[in-house]
PDB file of N, CA and C in Angstrom:
ATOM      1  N   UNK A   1      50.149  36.678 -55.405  1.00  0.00           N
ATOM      2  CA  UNK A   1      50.497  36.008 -54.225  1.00  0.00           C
ATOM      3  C   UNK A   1      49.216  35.600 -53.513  1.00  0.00           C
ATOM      4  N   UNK A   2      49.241  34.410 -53.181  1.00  0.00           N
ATOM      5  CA  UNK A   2      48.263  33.676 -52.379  1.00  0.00           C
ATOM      6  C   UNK A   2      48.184  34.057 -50.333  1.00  0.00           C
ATOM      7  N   UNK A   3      46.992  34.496 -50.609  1.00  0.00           N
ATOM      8  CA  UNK A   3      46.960  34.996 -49.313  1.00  0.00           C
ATOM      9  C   UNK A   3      46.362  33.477 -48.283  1.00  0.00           C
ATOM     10  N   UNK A   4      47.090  33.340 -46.929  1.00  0.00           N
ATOM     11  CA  UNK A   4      46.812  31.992 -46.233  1.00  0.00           C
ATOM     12  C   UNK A   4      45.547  32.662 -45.199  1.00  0.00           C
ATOM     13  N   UNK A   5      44.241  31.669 -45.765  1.00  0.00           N
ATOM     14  CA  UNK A   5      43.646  31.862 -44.666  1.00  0.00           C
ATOM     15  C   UNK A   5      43.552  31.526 -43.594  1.00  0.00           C
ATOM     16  N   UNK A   6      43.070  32.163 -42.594  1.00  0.00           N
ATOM     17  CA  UNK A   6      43.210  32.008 -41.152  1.00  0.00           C
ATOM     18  C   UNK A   6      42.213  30.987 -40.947  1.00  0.00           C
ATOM     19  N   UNK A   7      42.419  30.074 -39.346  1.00  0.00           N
ATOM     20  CA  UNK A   7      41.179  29.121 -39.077  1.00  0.00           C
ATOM     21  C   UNK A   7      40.424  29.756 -38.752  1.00  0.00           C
ATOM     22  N   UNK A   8      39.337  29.503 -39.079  1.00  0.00           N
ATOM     23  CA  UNK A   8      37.447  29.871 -38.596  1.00  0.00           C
ATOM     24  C   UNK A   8      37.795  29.838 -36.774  1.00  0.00           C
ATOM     25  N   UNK A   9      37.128  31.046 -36.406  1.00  0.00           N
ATOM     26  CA  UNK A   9      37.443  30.541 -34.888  1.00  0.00           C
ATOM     27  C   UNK A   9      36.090  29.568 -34.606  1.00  0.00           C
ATOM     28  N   UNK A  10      36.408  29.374 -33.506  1.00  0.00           N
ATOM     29  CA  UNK A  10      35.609  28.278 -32.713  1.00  0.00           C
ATOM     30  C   UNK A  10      34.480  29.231 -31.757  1.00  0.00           C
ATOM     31  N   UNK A  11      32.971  29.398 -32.495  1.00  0.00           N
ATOM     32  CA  UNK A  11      32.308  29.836 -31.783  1.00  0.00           C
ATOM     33  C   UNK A  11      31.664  28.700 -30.393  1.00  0.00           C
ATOM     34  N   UNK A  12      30.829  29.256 -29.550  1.00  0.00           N
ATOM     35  CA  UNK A  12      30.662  28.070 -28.297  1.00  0.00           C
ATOM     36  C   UNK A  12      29.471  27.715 -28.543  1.00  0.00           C
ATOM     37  N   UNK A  13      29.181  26.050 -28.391  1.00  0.00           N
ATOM     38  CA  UNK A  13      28.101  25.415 -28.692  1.00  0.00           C
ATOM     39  C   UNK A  13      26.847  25.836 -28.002  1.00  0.00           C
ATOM     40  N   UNK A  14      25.937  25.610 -28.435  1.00  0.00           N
ATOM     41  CA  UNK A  14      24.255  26.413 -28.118  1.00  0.00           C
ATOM     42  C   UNK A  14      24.308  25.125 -27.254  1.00  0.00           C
ATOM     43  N   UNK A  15      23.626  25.800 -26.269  1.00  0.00           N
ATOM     44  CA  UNK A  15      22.958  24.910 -25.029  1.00  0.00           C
ATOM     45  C   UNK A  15      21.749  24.229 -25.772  1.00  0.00           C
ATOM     46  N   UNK A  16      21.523  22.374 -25.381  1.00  0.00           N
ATOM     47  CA  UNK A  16      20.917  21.883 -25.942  1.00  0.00           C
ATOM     48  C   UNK A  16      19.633  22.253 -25.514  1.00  0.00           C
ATOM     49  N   UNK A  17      18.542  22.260 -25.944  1.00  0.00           N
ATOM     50  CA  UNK A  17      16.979  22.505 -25.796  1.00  0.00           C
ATOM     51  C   UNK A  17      16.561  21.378 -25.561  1.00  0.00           C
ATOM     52  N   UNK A  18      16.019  21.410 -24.293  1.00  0.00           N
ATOM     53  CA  UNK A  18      14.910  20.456 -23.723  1.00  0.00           C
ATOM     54  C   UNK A  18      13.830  19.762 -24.714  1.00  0.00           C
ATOM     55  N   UNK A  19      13.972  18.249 -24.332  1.00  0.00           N
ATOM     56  CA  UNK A  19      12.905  18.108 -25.483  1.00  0.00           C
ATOM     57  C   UNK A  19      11.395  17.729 -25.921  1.00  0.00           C
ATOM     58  N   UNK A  20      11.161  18.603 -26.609  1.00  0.00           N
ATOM     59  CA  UNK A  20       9.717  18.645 -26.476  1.00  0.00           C
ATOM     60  C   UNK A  20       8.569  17.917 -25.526  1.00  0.00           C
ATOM     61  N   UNK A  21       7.589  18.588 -25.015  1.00  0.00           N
ATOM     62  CA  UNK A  21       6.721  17.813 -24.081  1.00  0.00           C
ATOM     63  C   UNK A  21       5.742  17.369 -25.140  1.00  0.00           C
ATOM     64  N   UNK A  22       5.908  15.930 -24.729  1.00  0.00           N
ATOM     65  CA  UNK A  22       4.484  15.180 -25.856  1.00  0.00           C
ATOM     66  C   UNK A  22       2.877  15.387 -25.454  1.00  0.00           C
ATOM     67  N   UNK A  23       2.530  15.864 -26.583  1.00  0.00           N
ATOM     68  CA  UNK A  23       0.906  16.630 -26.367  1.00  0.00           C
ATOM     69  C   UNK A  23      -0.028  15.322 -25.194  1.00  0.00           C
ATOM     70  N   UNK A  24      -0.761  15.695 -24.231  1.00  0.00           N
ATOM     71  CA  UNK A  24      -2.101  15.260 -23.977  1.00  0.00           C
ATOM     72  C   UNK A  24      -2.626  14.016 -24.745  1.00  0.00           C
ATOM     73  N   UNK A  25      -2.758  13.131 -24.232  1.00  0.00           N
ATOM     74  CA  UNK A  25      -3.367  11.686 -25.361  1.00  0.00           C
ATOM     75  C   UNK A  25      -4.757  12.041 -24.833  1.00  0.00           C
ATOM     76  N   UNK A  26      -5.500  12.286 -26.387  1.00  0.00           N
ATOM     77  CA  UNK A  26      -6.785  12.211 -26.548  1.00  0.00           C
ATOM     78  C   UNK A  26      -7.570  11.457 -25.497  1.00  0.00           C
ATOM     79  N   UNK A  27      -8.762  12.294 -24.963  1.00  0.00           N
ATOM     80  CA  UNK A  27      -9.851  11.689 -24.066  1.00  0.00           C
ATOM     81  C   UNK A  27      -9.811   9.849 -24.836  1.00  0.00           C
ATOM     82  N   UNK A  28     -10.164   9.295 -23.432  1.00  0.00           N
ATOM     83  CA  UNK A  28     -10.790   7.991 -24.278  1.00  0.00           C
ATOM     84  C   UNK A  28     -12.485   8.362 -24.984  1.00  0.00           C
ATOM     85  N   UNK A  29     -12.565   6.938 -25.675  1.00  0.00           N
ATOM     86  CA  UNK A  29     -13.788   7.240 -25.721  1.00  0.00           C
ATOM     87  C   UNK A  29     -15.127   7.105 -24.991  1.00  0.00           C
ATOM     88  N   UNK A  30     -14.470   5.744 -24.485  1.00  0.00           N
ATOM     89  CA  UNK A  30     -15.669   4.855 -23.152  1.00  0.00           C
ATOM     90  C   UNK A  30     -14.655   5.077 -22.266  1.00  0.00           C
ATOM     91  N   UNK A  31     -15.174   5.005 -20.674  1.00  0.00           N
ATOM     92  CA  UNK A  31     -14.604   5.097 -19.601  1.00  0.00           C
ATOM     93  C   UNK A  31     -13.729   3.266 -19.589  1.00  0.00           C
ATOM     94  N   UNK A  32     -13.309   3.171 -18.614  1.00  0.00           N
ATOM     95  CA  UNK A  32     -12.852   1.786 -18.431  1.00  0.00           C
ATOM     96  C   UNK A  32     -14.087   1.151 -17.574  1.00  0.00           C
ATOM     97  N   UNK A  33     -13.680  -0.123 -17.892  1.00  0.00           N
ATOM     98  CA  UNK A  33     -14.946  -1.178 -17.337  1.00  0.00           C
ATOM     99  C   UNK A  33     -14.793  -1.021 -15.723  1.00  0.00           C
ATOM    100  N   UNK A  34     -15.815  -0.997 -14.732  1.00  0.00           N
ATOM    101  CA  UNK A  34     -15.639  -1.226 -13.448  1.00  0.00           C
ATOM    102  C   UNK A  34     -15.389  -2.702 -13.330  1.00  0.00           C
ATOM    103  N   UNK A  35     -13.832  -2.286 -12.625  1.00  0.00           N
ATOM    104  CA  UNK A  35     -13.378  -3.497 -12.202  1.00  0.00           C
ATOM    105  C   UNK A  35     -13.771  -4.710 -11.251  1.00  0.00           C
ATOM    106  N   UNK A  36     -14.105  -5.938 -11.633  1.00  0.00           N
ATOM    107  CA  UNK A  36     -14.853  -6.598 -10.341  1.00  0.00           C
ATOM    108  C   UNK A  36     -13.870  -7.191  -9.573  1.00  0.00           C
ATOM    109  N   UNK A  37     -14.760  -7.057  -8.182  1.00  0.00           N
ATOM    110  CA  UNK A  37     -14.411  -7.610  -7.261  1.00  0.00           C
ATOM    111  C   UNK A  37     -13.783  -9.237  -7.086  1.00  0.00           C
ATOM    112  N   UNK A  38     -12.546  -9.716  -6.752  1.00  0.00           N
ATOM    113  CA  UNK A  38     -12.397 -11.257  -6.568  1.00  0.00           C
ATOM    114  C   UNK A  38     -12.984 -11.280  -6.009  1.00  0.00           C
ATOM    115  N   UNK A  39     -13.597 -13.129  -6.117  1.00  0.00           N
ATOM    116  CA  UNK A  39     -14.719 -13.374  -5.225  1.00  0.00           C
ATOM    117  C   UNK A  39     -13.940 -14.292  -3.649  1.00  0.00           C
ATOM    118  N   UNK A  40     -12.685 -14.589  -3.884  1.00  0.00           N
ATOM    119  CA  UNK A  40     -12.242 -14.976  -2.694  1.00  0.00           C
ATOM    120  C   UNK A  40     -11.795 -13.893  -1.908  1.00  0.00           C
ATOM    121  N   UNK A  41     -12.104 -12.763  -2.312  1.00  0.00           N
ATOM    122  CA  UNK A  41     -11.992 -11.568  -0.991  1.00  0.00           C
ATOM    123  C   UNK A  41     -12.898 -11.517  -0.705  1.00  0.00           C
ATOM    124  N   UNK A  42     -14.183 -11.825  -0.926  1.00  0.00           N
ATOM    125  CA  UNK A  42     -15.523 -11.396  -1.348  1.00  0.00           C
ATOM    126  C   UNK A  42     -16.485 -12.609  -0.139  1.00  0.00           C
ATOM    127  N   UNK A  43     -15.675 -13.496   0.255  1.00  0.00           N
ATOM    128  CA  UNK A  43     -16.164 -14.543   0.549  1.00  0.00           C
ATOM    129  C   UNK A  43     -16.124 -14.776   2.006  1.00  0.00           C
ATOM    130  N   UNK A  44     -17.745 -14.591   2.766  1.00  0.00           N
ATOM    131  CA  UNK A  44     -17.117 -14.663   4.016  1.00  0.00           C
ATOM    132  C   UNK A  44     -16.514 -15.492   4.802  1.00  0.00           C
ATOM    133  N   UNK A  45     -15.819 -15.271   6.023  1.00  0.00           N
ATOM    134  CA  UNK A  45     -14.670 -15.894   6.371  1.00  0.00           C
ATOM    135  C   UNK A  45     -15.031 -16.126   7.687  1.00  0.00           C
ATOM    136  N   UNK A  46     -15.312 -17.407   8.706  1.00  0.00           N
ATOM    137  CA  UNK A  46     -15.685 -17.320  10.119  1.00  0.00           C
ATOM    138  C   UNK A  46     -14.697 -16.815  10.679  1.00  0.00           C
ATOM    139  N   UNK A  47     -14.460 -15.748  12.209  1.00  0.00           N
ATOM    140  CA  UNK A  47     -13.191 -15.397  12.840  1.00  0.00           C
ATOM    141  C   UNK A  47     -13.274 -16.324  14.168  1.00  0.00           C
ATOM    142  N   UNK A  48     -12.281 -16.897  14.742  1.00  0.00           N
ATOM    143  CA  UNK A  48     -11.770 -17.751  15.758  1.00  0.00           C
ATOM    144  C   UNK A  48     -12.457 -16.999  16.749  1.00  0.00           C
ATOM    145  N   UNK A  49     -12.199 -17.778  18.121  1.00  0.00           N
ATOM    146  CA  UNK A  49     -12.878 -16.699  19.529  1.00  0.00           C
ATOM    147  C   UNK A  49     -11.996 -16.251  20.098  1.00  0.00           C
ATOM    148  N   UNK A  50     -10.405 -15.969  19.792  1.00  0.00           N
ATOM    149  CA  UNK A  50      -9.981 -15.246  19.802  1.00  0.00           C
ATOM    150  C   UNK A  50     -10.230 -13.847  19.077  1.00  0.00           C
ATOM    151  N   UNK A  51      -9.918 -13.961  17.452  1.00  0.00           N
ATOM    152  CA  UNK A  51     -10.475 -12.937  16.345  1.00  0.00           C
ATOM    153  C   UNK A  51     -11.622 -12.245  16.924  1.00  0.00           C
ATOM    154  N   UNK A  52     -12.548 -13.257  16.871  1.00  0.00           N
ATOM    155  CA  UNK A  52     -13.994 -12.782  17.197  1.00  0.00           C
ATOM    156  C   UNK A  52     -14.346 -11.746  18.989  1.00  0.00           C
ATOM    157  N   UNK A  53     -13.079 -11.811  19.473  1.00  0.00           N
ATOM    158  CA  UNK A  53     -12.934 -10.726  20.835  1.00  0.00           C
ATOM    159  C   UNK A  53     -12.941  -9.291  20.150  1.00  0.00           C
ATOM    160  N   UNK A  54     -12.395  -9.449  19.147  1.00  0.00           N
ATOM    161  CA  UNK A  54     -11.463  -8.104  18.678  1.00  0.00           C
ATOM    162  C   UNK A  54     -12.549  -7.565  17.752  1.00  0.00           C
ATOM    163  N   UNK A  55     -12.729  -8.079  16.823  1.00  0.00           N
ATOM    164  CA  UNK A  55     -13.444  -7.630  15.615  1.00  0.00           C
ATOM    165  C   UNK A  55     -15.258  -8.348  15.970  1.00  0.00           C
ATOM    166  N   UNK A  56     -15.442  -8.847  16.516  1.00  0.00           N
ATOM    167  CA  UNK A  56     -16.821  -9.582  16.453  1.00  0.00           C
ATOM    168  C   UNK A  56     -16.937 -10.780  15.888  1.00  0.00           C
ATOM    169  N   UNK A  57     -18.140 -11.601  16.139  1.00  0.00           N
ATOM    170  CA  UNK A  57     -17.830 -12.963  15.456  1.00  0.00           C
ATOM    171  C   UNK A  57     -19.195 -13.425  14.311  1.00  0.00           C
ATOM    172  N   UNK A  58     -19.302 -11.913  13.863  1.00  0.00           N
ATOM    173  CA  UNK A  58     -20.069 -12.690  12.263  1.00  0.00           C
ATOM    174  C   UNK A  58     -18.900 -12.644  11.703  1.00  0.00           C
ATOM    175  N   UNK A  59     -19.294 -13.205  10.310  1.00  0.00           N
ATOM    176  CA  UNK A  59     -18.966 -14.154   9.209  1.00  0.00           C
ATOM    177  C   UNK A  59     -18.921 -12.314   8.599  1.00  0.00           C
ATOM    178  N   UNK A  60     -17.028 -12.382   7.959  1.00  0.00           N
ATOM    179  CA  UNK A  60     -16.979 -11.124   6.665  1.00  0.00           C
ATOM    180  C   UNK A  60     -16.063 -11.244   6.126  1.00  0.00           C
ATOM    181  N   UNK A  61     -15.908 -10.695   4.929  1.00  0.00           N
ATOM    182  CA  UNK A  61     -14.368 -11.176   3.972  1.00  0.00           C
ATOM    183  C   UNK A  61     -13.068 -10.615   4.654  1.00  0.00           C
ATOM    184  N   UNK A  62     -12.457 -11.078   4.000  1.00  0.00           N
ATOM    185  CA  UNK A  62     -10.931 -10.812   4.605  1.00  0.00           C
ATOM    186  C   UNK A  62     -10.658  -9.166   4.613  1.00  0.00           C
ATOM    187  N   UNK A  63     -11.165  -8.462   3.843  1.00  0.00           N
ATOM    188  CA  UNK A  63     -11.094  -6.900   3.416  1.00  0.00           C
ATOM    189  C   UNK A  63     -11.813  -6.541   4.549  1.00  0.00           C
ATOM    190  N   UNK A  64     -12.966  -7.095   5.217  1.00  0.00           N
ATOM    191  CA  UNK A  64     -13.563  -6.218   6.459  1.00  0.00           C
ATOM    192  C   UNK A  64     -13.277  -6.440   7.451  1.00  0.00           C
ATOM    193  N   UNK A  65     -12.338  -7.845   7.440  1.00  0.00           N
ATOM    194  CA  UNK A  65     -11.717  -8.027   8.524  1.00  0.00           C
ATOM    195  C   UNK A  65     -10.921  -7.492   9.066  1.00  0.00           C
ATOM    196  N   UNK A  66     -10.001  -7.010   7.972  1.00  0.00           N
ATOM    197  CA  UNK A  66      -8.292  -6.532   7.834  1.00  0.00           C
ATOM    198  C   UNK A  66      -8.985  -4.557   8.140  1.00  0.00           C
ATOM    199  N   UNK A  67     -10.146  -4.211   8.342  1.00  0.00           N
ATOM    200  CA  UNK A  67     -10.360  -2.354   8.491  1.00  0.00           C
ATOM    201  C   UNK A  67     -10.851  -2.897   9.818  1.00  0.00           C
ATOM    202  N   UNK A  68     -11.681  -3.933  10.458  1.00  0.00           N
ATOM    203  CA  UNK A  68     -12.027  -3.974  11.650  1.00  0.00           C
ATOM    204  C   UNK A  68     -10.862  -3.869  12.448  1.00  0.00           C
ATOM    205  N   UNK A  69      -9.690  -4.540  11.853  1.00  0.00           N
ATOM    206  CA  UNK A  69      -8.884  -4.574  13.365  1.00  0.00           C
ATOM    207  C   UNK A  69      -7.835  -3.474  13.021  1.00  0.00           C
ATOM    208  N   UNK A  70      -7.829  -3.193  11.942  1.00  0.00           N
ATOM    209  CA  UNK A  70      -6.602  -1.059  11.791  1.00  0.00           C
ATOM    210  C   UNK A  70      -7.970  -0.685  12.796  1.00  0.00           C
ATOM    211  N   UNK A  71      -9.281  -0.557  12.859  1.00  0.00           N
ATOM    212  CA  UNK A  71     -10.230   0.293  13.534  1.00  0.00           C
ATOM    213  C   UNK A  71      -9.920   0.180  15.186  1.00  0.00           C
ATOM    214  N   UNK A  72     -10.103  -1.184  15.255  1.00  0.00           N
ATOM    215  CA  UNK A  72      -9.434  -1.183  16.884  1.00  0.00           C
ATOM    216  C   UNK A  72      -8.097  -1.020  17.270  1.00  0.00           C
ATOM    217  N   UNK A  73      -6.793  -1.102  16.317  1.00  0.00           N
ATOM    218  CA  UNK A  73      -5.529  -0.448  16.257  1.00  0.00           C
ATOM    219  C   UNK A  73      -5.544   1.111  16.613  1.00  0.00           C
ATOM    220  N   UNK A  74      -6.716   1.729  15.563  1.00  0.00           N
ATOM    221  CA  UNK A  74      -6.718   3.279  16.020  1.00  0.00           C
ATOM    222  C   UNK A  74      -7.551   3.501  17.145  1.00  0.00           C
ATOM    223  N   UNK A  75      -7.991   2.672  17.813  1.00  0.00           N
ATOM    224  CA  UNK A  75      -9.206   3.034  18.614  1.00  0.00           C
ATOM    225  C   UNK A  75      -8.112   3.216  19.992  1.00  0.00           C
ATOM    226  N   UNK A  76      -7.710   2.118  20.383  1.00  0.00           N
ATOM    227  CA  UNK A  76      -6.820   1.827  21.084  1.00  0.00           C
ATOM    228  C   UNK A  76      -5.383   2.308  21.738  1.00  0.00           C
ATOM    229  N   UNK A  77      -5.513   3.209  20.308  1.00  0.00           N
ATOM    230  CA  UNK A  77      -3.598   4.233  20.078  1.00  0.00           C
ATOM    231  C   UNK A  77      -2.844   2.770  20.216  1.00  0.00           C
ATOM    232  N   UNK A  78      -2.799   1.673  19.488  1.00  0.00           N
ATOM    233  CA  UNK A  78      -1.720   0.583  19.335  1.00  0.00           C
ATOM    234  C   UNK A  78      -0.528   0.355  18.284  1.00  0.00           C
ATOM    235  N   UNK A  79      -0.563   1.764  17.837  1.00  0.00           N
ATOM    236  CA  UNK A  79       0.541   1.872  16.785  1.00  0.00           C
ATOM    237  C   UNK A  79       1.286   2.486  17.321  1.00  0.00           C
ATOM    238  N   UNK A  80       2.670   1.885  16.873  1.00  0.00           N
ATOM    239  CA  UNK A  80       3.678   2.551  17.569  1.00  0.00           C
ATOM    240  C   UNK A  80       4.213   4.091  17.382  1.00  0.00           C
ATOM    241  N   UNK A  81       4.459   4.681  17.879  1.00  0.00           N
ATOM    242  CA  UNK A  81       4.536   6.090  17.810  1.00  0.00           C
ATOM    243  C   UNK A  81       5.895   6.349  16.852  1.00  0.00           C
ATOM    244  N   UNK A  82       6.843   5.385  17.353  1.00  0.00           N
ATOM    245  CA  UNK A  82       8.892   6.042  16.397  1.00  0.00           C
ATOM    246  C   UNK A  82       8.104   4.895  15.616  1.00  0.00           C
ATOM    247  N   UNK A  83       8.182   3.906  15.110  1.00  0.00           N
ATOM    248  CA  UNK A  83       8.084   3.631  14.260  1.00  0.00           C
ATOM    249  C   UNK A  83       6.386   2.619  13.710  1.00  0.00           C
ATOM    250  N   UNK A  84       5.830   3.265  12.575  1.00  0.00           N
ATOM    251  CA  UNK A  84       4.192   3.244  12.707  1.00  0.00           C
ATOM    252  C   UNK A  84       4.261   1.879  11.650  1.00  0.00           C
ATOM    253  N   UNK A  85       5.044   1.315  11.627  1.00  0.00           N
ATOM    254  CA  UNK A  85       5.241   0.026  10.931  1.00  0.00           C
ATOM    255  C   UNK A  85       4.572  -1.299  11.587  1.00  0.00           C
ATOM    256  N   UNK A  86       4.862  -0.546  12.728  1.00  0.00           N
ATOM    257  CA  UNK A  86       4.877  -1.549  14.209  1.00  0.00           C
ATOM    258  C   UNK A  86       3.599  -1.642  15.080  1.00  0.00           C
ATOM    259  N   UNK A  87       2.636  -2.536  15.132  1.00  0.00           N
ATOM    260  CA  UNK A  87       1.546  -2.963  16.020  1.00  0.00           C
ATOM    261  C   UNK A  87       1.980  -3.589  17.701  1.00  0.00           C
ATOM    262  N   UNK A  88       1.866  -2.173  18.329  1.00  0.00           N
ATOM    263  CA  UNK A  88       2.182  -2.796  19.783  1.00  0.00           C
ATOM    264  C   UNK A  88       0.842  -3.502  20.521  1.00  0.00           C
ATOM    265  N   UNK A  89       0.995  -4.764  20.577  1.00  0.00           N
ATOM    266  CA  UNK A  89      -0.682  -5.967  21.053  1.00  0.00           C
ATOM    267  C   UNK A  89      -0.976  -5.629  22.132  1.00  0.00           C
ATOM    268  N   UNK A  90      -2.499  -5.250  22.537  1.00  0.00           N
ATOM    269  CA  UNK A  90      -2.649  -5.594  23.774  1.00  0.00           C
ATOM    270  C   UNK A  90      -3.020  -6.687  24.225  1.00  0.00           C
ATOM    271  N   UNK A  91      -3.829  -6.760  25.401  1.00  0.00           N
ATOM    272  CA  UNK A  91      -4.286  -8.658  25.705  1.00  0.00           C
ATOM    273  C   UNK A  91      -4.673  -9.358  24.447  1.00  0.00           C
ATOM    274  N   UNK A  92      -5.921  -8.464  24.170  1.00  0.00           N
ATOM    275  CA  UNK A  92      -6.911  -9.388  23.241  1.00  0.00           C
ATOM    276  C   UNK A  92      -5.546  -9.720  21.984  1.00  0.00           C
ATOM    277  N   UNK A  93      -5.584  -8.451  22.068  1.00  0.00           N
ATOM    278  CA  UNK A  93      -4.466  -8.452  20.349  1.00  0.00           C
ATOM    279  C   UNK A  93      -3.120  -9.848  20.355  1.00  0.00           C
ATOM    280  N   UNK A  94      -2.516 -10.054  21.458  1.00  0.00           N
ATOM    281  CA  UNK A  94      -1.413 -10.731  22.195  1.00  0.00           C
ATOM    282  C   UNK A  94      -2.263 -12.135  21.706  1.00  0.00           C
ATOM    283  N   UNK A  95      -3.355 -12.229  22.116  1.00  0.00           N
ATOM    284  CA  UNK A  95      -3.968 -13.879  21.593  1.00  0.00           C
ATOM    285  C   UNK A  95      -3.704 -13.533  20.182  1.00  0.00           C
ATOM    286  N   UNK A  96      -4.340 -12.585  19.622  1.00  0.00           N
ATOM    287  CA  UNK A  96      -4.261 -12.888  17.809  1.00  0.00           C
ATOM    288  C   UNK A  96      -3.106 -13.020  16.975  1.00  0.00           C
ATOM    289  N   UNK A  97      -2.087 -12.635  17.884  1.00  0.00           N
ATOM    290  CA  UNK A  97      -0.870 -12.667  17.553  1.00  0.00           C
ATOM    291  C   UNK A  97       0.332 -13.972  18.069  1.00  0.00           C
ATOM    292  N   UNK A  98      -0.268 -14.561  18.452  1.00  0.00           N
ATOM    293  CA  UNK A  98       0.108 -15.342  19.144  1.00  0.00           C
ATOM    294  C   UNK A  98       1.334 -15.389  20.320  1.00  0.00           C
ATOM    295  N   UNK A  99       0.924 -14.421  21.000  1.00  0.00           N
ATOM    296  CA  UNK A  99       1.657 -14.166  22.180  1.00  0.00           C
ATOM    297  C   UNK A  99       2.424 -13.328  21.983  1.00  0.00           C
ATOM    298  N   UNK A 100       2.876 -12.485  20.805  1.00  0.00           N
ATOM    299  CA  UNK A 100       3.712 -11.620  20.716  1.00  0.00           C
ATOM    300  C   UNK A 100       3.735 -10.079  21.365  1.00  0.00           C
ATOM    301  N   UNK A 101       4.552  -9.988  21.466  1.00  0.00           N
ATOM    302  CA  UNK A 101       3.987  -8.277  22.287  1.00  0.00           C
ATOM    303  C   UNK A 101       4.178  -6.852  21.157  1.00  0.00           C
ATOM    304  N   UNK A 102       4.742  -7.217  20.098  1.00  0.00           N
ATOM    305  CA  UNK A 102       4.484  -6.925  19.038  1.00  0.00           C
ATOM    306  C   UNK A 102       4.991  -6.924  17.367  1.00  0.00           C
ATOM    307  N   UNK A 103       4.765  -6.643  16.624  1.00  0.00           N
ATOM    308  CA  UNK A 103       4.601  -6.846  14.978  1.00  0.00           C
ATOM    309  C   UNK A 103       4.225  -6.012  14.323  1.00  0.00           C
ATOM    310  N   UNK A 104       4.586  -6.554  12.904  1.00  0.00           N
ATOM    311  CA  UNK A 104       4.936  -5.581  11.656  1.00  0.00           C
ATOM    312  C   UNK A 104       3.841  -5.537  10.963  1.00  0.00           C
ATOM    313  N   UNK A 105       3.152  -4.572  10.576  1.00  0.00           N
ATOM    314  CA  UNK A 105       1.801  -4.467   9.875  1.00  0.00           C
ATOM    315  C   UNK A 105       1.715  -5.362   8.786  1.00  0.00           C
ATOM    316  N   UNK A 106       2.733  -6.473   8.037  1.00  0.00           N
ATOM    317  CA  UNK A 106       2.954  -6.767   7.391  1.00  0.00           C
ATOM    318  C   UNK A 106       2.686  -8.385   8.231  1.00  0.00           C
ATOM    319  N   UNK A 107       2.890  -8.553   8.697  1.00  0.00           N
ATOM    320  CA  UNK A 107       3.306  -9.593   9.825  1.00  0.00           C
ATOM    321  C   UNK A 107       1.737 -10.397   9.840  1.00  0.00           C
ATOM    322  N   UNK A 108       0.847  -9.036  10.221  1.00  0.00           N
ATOM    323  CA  UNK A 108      -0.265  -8.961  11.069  1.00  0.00           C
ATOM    324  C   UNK A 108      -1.403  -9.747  10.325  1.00  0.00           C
ATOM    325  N   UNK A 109      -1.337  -9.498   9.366  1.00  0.00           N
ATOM    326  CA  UNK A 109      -1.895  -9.920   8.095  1.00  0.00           C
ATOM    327  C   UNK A 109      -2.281 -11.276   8.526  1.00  0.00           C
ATOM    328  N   UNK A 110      -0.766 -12.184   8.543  1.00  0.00           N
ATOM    329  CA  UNK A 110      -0.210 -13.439   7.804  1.00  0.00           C
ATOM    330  C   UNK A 110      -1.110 -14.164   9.247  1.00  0.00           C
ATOM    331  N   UNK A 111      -0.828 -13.805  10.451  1.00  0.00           N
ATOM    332  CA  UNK A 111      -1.133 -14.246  12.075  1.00  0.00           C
ATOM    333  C   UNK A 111      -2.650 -13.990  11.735  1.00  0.00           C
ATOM    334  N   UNK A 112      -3.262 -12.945  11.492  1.00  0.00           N
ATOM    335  CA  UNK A 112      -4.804 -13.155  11.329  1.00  0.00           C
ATOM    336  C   UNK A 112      -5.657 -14.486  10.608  1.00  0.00           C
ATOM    337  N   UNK A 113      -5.014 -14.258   9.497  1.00  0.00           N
ATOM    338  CA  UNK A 113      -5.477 -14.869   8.619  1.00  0.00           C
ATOM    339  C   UNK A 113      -5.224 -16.500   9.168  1.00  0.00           C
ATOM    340  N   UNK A 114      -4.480 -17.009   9.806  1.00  0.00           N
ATOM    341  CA  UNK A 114      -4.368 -17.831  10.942  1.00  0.00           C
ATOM    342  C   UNK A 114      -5.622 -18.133  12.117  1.00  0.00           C
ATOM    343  N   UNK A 115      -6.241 -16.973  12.004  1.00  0.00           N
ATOM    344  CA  UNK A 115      -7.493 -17.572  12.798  1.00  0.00           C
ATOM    345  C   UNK A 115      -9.300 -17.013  11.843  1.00  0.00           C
ATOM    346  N   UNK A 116      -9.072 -17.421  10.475  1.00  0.00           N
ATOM    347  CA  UNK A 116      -9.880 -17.252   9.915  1.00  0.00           C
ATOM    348  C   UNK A 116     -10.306 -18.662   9.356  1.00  0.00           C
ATOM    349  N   UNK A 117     -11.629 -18.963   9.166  1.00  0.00           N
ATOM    350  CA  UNK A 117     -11.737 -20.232   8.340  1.00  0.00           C
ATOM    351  C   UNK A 117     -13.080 -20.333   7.562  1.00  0.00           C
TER     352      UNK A 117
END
């Protein structure tokens, strides 16, 4: 007589294993090239006599322009406190902005660069 086998029970599946962390990519061999500078950042820029209240009126690229006036932003406490997105103008600043009482650090940029030439 043929004996009926029973089903295999159902053991519970192994938790899958995380998968492997891929090794460290080899040191290079040369460093990377120092990157140069564009030369239209590079290039000085006269500031208006408005600009030139705020930041001074030699001749500097747009990059020393754009830390001169965050410098008088922090000098000043003209950032807005709830939200630091925001450049609250004073007089001088109000000319560079063109009358606005204030703007978006993003903004500030576009209105400067408006009295550069």
């Amino acid at each position: 007589m043929a004996v009926a086998k029973k089903p295999a029970a159902k053991t519970p599946a192994a938790p899958k294993a995380a998968p492997a962390k891929k090794a460290a990519p080899a040191a290079k061999a040369a460093p990377a090239a120092k990157r140069a500078p564009n030369a239209a950042f590079m290039k000085p820029m006269t500031p208006s006599a408005t600009l030139a209240a705020v930041i001074g009126d030699k001749g500097m690229p747009r990059t020393e322009v754009t830390k001169k006036i965050w410098e008088y932003i922090k000098k000043n406490n003209l950032q807005d406190a709830a939200n630091k997105r925001m450049i609250n103008a004073d007089d001088k600043l109000k000319a560079v902005f063109g009358g606005k009482k204030q703007v978006s650090m993003f903004e500030m940029t576009k209105l400067v660069s408006a009295h550069l030439s």
